[in-house]
Protein backbone atom coordinates (compact mmCIF):
# COMPACT_ATOMS: atom_id res chain seq x y z
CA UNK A 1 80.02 118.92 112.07
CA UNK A 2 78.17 115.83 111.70
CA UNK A 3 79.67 112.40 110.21
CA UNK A 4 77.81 109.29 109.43
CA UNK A 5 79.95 106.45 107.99
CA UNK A 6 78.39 103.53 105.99
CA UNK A 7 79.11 100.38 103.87
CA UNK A 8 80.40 98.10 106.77
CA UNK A 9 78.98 94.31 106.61
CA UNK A 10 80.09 90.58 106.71
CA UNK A 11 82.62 89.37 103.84
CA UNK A 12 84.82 86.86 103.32
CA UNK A 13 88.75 86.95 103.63
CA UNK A 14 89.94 88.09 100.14
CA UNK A 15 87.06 90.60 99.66
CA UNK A 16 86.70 93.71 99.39
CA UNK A 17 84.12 96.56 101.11
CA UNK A 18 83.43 100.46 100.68
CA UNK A 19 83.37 102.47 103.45
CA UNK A 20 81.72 106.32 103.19
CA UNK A 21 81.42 108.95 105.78
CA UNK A 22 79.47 111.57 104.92
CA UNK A 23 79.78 114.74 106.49
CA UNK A 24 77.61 117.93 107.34
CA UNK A 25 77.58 121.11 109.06
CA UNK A 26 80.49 123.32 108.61
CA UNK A 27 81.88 121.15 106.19
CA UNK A 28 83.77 123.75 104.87
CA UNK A 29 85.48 124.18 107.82
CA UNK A 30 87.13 120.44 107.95
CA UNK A 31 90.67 120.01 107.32
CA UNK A 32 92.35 116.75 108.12
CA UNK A 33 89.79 113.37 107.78
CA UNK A 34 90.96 109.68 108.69
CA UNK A 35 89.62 106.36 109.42
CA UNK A 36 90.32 104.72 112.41
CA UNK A 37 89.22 101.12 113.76
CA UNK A 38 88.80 99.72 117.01
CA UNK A 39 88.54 96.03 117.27
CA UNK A 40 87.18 93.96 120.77
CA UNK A 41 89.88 94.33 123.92
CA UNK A 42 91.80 96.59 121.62
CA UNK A 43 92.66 100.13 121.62
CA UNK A 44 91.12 102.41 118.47
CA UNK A 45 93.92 102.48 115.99
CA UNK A 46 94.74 105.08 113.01
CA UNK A 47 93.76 103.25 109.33
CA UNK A 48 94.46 105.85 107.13
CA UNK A 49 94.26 109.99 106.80
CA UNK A 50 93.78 112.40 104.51
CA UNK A 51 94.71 116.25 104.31
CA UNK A 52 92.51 118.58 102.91
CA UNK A 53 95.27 118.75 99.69
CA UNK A 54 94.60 115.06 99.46
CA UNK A 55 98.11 114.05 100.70
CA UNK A 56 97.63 110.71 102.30
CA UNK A 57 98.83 108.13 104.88
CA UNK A 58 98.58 104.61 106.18
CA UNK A 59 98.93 102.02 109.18
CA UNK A 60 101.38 99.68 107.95
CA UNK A 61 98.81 96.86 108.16
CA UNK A 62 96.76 98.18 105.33
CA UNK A 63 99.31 99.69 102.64
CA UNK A 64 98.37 98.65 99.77
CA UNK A 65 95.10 97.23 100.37
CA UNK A 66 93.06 100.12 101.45
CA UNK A 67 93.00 103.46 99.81
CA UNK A 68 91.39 106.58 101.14
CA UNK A 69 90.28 109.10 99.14
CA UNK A 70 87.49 112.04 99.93
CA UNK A 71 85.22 114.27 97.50
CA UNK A 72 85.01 117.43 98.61
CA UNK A 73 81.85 118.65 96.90
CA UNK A 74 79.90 115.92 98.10
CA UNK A 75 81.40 116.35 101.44
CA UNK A 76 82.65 112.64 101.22
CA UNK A 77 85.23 110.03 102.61
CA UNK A 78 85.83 106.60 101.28
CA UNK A 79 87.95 104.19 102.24
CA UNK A 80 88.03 101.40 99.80
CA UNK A 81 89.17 97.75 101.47
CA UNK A 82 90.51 95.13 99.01
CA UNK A 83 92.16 91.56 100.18
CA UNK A 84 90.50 91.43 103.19
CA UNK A 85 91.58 89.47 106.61
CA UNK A 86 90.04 88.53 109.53
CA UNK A 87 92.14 90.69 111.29
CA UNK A 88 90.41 93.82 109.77
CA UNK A 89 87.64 92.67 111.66
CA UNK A 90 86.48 95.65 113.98
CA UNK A 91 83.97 98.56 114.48
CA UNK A 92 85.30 101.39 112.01
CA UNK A 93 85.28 105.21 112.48
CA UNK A 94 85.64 108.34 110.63
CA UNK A 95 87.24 111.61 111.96
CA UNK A 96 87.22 115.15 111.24
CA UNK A 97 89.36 117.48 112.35
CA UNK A 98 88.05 121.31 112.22
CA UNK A 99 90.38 124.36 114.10
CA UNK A 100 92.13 121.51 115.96
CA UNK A 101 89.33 119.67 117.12
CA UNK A 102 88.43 116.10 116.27
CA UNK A 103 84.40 115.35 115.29
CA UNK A 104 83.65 111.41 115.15
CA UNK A 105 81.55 109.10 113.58
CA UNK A 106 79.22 106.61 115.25
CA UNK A 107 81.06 103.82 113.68
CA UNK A 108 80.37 101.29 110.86
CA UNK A 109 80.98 97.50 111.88
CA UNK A 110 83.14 95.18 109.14
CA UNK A 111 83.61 91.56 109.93
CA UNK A 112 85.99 89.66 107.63
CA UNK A 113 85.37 86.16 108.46
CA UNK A 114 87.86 83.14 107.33
């Protein structure tokens, strides 16, 4: 399994960004997808996951500004970032868990500046 996330960039606080991760591979084999960040001197953090039956969670930070959402034919996670802070600023990952095991992204950097 092979993920490639996209969509980071500069914006300004209030804004709002796309992520995508794209998968490939065994796609067919994933099962549980999230987004996790990691920003400088921190530790990588859970944003938001999604079960293959689309059930989904958040970090408390982000409820109800980001959603999460994934199309399975195109083999697809979003994660959609409205009201943006600077504190969202960081380098943004994708996971994929297949049989138990995670796959990552490279990472897509967002920068929210004031």
């Amino acid at each position: 399994v092979q993920l490639v996330e996209s969509g980071g960039g500069l914006v300004q606080a209030g804004g709002s960004l796309r992520l995508s991760c794209a998968a490939s591979g065994s796609t067919f084999s994933i099962n549980g997808m999230g987004w996790y960040r990691q920003a400088p001197g921190k530790q990588r953090e859970l944003v938001a996951g999604i079960t293959g039956g689309g059930d989904t969670n958040y970090a408390d930070s982000v409820k109800g500004r980001f959603t999460i959402s994934r199309d399975n034919a195109k083999n697809t996670m979003y994660l959609q970032m409205n009201s943006l802070k600077p504190e969202d600023t960081a380098v943004y990952y994708c996971l994929g868990v297949v049989a138990g095991k995670g796959y990552w992204g490279q990472g897509t950097q967002v920068t929210v500046s004031s």
